[in-house]
PDB file of N, CA and C in Angstrom:
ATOM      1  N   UNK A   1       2.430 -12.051 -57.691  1.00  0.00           N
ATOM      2  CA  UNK A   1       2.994 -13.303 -57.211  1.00  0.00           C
ATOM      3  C   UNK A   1       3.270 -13.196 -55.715  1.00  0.00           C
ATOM      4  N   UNK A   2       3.034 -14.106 -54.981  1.00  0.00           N
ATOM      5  CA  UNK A   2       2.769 -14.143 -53.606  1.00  0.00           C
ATOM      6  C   UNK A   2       4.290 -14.684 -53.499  1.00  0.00           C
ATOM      7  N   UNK A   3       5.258 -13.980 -52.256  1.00  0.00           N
ATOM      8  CA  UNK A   3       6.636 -14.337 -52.245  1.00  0.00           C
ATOM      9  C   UNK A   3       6.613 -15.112 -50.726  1.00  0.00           C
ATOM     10  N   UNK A   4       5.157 -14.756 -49.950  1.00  0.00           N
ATOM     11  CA  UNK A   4       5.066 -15.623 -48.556  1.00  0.00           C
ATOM     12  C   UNK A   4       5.165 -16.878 -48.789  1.00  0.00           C
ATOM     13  N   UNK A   5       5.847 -17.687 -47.650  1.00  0.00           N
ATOM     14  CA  UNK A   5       6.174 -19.505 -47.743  1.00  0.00           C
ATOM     15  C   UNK A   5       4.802 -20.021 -48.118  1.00  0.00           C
ATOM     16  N   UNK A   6       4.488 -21.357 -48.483  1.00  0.00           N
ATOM     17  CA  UNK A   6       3.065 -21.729 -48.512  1.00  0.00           C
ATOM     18  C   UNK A   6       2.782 -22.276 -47.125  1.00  0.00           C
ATOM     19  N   UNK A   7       1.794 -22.780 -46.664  1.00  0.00           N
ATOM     20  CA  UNK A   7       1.290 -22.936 -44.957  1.00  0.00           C
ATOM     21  C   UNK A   7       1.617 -24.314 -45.050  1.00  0.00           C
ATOM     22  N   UNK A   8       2.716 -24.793 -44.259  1.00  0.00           N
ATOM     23  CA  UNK A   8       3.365 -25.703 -43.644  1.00  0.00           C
ATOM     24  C   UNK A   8       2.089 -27.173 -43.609  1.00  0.00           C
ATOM     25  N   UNK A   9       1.256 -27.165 -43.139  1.00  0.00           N
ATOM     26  CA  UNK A   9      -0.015 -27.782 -42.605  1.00  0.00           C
ATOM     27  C   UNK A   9      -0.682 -28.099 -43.578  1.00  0.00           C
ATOM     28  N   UNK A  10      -1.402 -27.439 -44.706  1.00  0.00           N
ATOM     29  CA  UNK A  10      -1.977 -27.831 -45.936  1.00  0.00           C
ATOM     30  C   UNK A  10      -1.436 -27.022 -47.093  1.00  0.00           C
ATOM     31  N   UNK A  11      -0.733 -26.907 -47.173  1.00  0.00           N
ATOM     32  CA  UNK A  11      -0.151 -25.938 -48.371  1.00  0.00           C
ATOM     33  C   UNK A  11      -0.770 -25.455 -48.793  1.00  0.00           C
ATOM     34  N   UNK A  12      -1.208 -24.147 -48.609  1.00  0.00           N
ATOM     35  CA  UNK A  12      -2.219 -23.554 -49.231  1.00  0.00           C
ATOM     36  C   UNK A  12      -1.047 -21.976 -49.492  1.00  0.00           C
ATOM     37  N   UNK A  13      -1.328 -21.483 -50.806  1.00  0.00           N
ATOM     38  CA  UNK A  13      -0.594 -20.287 -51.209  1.00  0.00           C
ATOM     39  C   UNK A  13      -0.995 -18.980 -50.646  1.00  0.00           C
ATOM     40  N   UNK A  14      -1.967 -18.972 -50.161  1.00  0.00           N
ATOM     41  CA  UNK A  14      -2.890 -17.767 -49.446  1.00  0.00           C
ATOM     42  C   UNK A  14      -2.222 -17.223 -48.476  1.00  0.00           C
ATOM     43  N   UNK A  15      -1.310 -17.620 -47.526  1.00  0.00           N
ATOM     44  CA  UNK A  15      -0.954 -16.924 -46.334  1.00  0.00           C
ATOM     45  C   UNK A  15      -0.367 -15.407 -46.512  1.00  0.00           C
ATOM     46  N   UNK A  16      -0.459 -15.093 -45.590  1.00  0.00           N
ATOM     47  CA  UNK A  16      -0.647 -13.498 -45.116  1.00  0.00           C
ATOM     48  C   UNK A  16       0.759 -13.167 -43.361  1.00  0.00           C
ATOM     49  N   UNK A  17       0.799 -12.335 -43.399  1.00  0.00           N
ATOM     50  CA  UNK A  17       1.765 -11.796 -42.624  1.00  0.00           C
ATOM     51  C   UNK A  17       0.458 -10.946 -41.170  1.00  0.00           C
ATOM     52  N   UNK A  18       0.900 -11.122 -39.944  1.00  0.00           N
ATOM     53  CA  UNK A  18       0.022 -11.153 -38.913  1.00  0.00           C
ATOM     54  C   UNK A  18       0.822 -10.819 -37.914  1.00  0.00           C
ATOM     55  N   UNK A  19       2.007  -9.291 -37.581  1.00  0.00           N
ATOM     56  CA  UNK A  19       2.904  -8.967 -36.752  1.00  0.00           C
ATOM     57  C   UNK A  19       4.215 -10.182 -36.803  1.00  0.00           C
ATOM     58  N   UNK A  20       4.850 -10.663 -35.601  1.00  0.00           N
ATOM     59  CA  UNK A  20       5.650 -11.718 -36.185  1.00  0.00           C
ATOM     60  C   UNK A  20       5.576 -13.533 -36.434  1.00  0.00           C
ATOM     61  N   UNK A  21       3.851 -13.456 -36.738  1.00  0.00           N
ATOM     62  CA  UNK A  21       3.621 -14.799 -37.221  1.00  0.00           C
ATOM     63  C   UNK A  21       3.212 -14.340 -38.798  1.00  0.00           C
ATOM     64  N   UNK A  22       3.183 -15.496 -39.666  1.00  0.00           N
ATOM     65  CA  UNK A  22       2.451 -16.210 -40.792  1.00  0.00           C
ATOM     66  C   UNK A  22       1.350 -17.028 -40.637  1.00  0.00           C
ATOM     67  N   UNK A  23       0.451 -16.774 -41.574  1.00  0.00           N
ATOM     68  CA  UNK A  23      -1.040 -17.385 -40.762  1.00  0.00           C
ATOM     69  C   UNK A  23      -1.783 -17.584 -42.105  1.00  0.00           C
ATOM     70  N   UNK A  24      -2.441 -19.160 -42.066  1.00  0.00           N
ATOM     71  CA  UNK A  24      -3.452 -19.334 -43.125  1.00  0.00           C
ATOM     72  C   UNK A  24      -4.604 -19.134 -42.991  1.00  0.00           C
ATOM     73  N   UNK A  25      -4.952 -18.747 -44.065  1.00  0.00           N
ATOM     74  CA  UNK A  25      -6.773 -18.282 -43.867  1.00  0.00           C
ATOM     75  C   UNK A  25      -7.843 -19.318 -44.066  1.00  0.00           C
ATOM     76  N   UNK A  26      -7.157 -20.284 -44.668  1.00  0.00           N
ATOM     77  CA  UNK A  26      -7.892 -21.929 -45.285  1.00  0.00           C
ATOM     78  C   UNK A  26      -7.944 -22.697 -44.203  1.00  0.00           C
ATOM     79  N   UNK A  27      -6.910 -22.909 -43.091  1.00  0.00           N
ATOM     80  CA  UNK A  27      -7.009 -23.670 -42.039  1.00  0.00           C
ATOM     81  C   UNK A  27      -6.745 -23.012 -40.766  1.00  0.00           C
ATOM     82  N   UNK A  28      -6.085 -21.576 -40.562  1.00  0.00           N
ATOM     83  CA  UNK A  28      -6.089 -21.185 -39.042  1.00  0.00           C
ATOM     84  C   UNK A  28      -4.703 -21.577 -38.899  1.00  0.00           C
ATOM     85  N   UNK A  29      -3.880 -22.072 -39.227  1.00  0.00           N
ATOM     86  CA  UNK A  29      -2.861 -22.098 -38.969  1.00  0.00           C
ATOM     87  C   UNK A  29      -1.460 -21.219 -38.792  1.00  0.00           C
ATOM     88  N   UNK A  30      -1.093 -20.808 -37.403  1.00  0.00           N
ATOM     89  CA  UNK A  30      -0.189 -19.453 -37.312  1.00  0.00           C
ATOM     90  C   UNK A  30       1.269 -20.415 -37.224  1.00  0.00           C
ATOM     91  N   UNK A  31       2.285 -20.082 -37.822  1.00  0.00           N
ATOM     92  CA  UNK A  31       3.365 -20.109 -37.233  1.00  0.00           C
ATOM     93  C   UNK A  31       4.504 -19.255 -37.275  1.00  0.00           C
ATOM     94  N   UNK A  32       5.500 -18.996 -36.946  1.00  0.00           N
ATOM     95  CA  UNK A  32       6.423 -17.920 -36.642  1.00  0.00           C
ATOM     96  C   UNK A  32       7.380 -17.182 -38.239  1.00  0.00           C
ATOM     97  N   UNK A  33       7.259 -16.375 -38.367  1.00  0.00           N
ATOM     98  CA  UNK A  33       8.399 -15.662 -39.123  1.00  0.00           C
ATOM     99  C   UNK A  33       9.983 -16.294 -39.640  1.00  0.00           C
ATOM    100  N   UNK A  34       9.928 -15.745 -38.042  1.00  0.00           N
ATOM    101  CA  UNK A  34      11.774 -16.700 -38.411  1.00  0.00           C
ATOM    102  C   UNK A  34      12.017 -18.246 -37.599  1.00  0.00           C
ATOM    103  N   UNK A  35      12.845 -18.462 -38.110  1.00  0.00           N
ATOM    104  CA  UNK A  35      13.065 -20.013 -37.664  1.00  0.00           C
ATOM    105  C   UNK A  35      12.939 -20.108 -35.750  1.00  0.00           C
ATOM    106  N   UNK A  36      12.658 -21.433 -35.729  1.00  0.00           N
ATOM    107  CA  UNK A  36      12.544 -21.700 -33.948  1.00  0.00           C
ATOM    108  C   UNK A  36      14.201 -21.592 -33.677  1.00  0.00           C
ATOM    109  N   UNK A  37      14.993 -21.588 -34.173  1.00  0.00           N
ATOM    110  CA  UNK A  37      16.358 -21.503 -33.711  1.00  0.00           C
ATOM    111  C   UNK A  37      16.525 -20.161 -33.566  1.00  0.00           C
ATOM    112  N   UNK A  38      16.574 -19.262 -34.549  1.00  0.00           N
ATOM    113  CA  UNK A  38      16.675 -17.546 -34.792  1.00  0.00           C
ATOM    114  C   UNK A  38      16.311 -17.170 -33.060  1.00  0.00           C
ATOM    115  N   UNK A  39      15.065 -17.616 -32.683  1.00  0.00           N
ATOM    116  CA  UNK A  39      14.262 -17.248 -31.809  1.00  0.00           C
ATOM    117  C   UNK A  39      15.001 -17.515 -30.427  1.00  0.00           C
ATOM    118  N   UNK A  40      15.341 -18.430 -29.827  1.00  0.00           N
ATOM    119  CA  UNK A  40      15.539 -19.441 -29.385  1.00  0.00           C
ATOM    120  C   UNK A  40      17.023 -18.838 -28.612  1.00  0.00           C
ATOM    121  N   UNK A  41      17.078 -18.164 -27.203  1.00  0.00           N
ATOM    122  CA  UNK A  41      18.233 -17.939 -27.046  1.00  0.00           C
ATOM    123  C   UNK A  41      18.735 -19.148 -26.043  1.00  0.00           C
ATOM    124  N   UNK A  42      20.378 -19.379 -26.022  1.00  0.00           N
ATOM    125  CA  UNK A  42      20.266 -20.652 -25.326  1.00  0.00           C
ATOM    126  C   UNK A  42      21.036 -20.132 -24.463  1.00  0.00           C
ATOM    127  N   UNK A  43      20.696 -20.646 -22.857  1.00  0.00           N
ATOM    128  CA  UNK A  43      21.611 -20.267 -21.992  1.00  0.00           C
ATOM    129  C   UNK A  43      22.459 -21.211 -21.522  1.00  0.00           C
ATOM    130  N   UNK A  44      23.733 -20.611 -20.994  1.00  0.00           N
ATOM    131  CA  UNK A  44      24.773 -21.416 -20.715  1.00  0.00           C
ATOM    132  C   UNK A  44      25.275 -20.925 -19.329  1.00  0.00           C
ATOM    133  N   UNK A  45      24.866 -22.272 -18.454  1.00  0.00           N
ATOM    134  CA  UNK A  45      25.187 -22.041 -17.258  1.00  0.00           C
ATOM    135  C   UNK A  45      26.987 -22.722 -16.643  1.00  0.00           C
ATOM    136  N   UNK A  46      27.990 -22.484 -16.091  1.00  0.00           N
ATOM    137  CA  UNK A  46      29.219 -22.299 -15.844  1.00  0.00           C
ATOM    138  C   UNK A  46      29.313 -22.133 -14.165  1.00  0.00           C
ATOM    139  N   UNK A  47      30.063 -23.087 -13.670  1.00  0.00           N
ATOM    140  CA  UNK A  47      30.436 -22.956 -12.758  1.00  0.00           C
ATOM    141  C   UNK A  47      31.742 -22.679 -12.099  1.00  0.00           C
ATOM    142  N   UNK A  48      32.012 -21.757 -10.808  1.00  0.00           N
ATOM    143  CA  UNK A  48      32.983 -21.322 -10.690  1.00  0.00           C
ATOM    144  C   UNK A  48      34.604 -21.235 -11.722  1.00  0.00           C
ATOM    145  N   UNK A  49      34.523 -22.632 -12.259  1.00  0.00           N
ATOM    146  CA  UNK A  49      35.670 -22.571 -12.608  1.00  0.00           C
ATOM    147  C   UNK A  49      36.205 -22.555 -14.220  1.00  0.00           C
ATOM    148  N   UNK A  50      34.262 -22.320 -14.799  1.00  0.00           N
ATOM    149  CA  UNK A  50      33.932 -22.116 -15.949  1.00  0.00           C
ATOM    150  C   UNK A  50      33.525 -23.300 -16.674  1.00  0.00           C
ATOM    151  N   UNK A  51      33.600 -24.415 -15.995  1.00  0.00           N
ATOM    152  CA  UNK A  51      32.919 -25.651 -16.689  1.00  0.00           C
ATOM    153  C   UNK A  51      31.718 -25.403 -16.887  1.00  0.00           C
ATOM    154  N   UNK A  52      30.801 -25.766 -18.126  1.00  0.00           N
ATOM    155  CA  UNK A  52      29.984 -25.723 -18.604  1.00  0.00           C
ATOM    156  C   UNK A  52      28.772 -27.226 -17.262  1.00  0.00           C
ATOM    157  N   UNK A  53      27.678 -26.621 -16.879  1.00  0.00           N
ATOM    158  CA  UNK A  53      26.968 -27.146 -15.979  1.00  0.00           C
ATOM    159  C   UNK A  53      25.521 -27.814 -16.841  1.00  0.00           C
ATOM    160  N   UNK A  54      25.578 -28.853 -16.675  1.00  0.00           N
ATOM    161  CA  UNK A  54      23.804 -29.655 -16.968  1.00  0.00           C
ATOM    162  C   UNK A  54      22.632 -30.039 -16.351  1.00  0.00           C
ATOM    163  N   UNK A  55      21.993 -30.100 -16.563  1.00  0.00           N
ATOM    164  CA  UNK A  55      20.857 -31.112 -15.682  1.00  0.00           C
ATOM    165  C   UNK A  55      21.321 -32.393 -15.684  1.00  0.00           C
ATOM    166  N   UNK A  56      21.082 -32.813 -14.144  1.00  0.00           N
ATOM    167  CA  UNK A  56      21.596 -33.887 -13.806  1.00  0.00           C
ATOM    168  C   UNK A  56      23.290 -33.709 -13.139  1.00  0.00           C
ATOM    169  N   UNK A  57      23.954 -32.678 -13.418  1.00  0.00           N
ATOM    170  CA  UNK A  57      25.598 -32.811 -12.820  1.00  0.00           C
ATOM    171  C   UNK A  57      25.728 -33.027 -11.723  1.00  0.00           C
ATOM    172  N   UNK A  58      27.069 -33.714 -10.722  1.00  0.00           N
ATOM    173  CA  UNK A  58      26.973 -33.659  -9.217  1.00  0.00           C
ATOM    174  C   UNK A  58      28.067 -32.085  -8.979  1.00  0.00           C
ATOM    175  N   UNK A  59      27.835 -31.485  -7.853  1.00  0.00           N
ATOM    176  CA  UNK A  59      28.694 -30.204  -7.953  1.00  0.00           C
ATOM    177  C   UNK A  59      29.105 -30.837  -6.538  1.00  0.00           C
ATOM    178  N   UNK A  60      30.579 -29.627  -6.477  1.00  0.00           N
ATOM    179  CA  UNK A  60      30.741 -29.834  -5.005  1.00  0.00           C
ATOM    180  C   UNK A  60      30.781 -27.925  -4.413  1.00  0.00           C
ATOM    181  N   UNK A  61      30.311 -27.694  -3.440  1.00  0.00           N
ATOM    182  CA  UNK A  61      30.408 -26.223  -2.714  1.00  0.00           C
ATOM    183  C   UNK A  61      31.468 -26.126  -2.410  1.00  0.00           C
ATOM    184  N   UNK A  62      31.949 -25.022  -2.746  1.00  0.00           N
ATOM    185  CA  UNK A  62      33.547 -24.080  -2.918  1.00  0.00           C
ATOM    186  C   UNK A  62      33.743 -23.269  -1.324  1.00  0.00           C
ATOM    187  N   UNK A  63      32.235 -22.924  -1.130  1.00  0.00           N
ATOM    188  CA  UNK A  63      32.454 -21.922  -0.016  1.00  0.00           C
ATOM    189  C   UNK A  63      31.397 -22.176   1.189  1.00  0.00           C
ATOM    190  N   UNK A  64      31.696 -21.730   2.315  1.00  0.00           N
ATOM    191  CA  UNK A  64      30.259 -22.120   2.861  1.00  0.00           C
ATOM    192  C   UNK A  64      29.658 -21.114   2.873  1.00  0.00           C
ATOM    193  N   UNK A  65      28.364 -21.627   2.961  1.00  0.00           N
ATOM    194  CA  UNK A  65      27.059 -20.974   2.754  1.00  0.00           C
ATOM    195  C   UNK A  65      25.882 -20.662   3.613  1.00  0.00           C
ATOM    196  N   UNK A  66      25.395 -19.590   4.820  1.00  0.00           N
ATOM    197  CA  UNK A  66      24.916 -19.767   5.415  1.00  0.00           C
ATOM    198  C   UNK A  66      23.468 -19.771   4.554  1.00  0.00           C
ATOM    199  N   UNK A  67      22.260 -20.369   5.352  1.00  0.00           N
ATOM    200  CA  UNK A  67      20.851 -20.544   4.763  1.00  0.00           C
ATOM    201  C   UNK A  67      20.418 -19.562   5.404  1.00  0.00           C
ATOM    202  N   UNK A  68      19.386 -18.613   4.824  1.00  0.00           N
ATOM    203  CA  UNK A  68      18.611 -17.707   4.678  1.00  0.00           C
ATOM    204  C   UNK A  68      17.739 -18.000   5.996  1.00  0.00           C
ATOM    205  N   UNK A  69      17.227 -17.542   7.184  1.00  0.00           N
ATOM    206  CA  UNK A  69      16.434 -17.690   7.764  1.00  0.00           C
ATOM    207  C   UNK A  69      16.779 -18.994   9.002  1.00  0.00           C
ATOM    208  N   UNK A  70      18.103 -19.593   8.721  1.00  0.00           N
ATOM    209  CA  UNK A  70      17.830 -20.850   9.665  1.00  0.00           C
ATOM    210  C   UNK A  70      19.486 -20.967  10.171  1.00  0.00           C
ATOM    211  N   UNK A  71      20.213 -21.407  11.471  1.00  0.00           N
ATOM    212  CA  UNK A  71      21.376 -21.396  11.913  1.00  0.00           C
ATOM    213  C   UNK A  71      22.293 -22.148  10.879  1.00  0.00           C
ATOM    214  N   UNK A  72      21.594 -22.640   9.921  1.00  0.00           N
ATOM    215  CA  UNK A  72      22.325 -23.821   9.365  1.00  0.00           C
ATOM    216  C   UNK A  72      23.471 -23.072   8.126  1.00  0.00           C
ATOM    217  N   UNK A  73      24.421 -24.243   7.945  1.00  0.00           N
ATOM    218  CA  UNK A  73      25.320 -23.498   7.039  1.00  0.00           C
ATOM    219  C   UNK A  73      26.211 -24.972   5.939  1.00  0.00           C
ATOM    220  N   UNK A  74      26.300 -24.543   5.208  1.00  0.00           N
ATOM    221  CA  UNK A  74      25.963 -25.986   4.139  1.00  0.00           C
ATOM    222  C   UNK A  74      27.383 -25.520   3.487  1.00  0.00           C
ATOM    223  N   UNK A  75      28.422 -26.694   4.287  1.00  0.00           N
ATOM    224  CA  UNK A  75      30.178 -26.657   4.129  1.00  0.00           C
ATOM    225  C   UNK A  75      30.640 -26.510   3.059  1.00  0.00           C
ATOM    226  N   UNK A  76      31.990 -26.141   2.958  1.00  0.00           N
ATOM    227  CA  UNK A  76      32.609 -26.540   1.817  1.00  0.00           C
ATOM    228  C   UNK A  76      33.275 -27.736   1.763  1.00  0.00           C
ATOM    229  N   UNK A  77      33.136 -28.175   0.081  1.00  0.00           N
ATOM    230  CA  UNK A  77      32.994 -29.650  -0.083  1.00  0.00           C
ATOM    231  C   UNK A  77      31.942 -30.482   0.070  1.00  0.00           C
ATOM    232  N   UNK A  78      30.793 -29.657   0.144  1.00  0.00           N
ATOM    233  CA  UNK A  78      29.492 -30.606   0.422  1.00  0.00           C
ATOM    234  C   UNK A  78      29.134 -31.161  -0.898  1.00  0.00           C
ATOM    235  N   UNK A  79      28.925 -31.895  -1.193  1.00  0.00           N
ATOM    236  CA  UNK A  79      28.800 -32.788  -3.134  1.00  0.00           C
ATOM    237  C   UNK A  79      26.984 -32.827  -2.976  1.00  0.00           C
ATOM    238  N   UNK A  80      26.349 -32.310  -3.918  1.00  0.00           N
ATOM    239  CA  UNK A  80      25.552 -32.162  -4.484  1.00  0.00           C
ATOM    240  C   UNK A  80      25.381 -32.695  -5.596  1.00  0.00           C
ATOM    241  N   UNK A  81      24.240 -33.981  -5.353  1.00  0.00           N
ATOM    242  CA  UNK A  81      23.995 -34.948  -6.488  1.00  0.00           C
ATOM    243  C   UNK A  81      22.782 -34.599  -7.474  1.00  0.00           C
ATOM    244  N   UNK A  82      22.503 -34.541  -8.676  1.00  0.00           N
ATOM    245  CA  UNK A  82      21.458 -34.732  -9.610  1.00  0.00           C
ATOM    246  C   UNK A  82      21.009 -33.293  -9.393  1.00  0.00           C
ATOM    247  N   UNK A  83      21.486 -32.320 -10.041  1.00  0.00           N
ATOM    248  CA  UNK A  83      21.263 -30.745  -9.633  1.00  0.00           C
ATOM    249  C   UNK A  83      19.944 -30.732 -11.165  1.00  0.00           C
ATOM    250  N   UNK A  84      19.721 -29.531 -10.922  1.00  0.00           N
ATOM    251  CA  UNK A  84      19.006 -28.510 -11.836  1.00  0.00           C
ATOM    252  C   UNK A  84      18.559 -27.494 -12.297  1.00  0.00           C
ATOM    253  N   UNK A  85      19.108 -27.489 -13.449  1.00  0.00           N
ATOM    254  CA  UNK A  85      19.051 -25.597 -13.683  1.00  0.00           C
ATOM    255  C   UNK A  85      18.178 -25.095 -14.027  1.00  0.00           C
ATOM    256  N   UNK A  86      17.717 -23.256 -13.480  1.00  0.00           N
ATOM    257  CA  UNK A  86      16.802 -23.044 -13.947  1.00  0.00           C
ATOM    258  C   UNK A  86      16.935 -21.758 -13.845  1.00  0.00           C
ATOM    259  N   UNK A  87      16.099 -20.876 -14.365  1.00  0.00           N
ATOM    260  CA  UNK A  87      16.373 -19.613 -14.970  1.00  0.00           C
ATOM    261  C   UNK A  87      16.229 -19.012 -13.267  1.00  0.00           C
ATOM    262  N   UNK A  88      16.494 -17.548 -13.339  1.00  0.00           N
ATOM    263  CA  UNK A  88      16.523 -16.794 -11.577  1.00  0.00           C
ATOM    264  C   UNK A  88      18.262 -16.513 -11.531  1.00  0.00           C
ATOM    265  N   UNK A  89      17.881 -15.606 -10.587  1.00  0.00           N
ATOM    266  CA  UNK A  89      19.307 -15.157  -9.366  1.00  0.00           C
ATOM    267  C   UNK A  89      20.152 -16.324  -9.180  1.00  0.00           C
ATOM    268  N   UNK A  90      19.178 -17.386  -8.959  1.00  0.00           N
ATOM    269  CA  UNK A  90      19.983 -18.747  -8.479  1.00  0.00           C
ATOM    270  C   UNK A  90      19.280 -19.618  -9.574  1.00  0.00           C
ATOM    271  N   UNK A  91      20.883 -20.472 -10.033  1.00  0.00           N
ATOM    272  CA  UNK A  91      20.703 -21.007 -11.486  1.00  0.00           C
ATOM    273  C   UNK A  91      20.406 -22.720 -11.052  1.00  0.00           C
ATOM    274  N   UNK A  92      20.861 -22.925  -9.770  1.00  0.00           N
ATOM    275  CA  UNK A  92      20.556 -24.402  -9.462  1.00  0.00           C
ATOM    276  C   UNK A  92      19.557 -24.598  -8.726  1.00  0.00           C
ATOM    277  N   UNK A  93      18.842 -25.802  -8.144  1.00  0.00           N
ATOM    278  CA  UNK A  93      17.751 -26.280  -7.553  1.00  0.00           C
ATOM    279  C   UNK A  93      18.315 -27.793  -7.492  1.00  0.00           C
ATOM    280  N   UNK A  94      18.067 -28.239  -6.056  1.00  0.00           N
ATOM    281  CA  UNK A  94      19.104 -29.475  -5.842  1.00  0.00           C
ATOM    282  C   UNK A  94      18.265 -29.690  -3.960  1.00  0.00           C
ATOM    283  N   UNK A  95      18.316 -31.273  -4.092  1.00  0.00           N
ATOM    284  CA  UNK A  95      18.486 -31.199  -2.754  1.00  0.00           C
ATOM    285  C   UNK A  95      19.693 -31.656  -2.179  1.00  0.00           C
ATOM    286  N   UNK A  96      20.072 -31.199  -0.701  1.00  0.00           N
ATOM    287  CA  UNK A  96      20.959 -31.436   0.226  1.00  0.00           C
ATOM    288  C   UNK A  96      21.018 -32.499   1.110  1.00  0.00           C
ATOM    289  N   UNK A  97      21.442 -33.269   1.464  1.00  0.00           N
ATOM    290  CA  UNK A  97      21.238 -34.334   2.640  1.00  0.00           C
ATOM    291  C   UNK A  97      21.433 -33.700   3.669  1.00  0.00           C
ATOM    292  N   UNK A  98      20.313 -33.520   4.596  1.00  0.00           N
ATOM    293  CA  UNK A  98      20.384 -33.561   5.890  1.00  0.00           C
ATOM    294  C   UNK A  98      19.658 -31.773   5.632  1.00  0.00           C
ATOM    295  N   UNK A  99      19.704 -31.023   4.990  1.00  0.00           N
ATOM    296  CA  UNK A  99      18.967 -30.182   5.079  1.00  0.00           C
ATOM    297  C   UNK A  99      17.942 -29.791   3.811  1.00  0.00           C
ATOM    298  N   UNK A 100      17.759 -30.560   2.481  1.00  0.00           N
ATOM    299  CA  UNK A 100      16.591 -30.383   2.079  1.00  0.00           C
ATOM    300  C   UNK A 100      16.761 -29.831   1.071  1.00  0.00           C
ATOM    301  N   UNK A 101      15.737 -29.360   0.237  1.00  0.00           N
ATOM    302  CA  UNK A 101      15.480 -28.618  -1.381  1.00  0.00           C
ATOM    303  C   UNK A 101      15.781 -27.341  -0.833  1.00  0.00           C
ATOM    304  N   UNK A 102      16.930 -26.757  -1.999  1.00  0.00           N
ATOM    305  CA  UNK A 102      17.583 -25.515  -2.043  1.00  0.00           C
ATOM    306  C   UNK A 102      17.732 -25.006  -3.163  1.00  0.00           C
ATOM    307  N   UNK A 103      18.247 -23.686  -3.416  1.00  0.00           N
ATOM    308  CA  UNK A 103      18.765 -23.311  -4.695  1.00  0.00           C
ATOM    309  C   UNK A 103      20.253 -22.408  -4.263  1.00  0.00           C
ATOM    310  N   UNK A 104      20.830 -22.765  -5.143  1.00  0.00           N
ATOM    311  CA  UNK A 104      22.382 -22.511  -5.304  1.00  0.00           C
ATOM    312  C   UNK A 104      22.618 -21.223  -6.534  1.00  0.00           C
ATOM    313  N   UNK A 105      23.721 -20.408  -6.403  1.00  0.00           N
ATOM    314  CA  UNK A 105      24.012 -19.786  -6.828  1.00  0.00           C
ATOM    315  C   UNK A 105      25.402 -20.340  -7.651  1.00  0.00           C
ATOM    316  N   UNK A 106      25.375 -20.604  -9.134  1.00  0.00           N
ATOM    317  CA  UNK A 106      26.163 -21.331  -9.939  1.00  0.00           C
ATOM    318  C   UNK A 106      27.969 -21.072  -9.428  1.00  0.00           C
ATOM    319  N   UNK A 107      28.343 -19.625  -9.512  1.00  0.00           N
ATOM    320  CA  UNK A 107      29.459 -19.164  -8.976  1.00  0.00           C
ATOM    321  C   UNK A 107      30.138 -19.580  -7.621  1.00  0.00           C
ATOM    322  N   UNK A 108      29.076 -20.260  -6.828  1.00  0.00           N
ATOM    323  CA  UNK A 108      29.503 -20.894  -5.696  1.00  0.00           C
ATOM    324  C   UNK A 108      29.661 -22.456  -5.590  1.00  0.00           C
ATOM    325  N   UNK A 109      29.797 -22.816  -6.554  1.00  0.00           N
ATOM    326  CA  UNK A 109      29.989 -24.491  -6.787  1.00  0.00           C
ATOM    327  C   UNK A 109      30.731 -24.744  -7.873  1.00  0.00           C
ATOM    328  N   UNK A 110      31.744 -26.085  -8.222  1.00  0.00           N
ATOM    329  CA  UNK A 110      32.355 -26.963  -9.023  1.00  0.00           C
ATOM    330  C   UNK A 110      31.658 -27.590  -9.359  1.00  0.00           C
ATOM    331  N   UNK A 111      32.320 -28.217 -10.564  1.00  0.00           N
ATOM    332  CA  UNK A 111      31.571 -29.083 -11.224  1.00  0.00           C
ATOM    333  C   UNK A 111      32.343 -30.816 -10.338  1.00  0.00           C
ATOM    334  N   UNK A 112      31.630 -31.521  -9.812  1.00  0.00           N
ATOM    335  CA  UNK A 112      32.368 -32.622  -9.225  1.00  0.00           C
ATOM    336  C   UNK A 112      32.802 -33.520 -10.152  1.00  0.00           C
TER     337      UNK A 112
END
C-alpha cells in the first residue's frame, strides 16, 4: 500500500519521493514535501523603536546620515514617504527629496 499523497494535478496513486519533492510519473508533476508554509521563513523588519515596518510605511530619520561617496548628509527628521523592504545589510529602499533613490538601514529610522 502506497502511504505517498496522491498527485495534486491528476490524482494519480503512483507518486514517488525525488530528494525534497514528490513527483508523478503519469503527468511530470513535482511538488514539495512539506507544506509552502513549513518552508517559508517570514521576515520581520522593526524599526528603531521596534515597530513592526511594511511596504509602503512613511519613516522619519532618527540620526543623520552622511551618503557614501557624496558631501551630502540626509537630517534628522527627514520623513520618508512610500519605503520598501528588501532583503541586504540595508532593509529599506526609498527615495529622498532633493537627493534621490537610497537604501536605509532599518535601525536608523521611526516609523512616522
Amino acid at each position: 500500500m502506497n502511504s505517498l499523497p496522491p498527485c495534486p494535478q491528476c490524482k494519480s496513486e503512483f507518486t514517488y519521493e525525488d530528494g525534497e519533492n514528490f513527483v508523478c510519473p503519469e503527468c511530470a508533476h513535482e511538488w514539495p514535501r512539506r507544506p509552502a508554509s513549513a518552508t517559508e521563513e517570514i521576515r520581520v523588519v522593526r524599526d528603531a523603536n521596534g515597530n513592526e515596518l511594511h511596504d509602503g510605511d512613511s519613516v522619519t530619520v532618527i540620526k543623520d546620515l552622511k551618503i557614501k561617496g557624496s558631501s551630502s548628509v540626509v537630517k534628522v527628521g527627514t520623513k520618508v514617504k512610500n519605503i520598501r523592504l528588501v532583503d541586504g545589510d540595508h532593509d529599506i529602499d526609498c527615495k529622498i527629496d532633493g537627493i534621490g533613490a537610497m537604501s536605509l538601514k532599518s535601525e536608523f529610522v521611526r516609523k512616522a
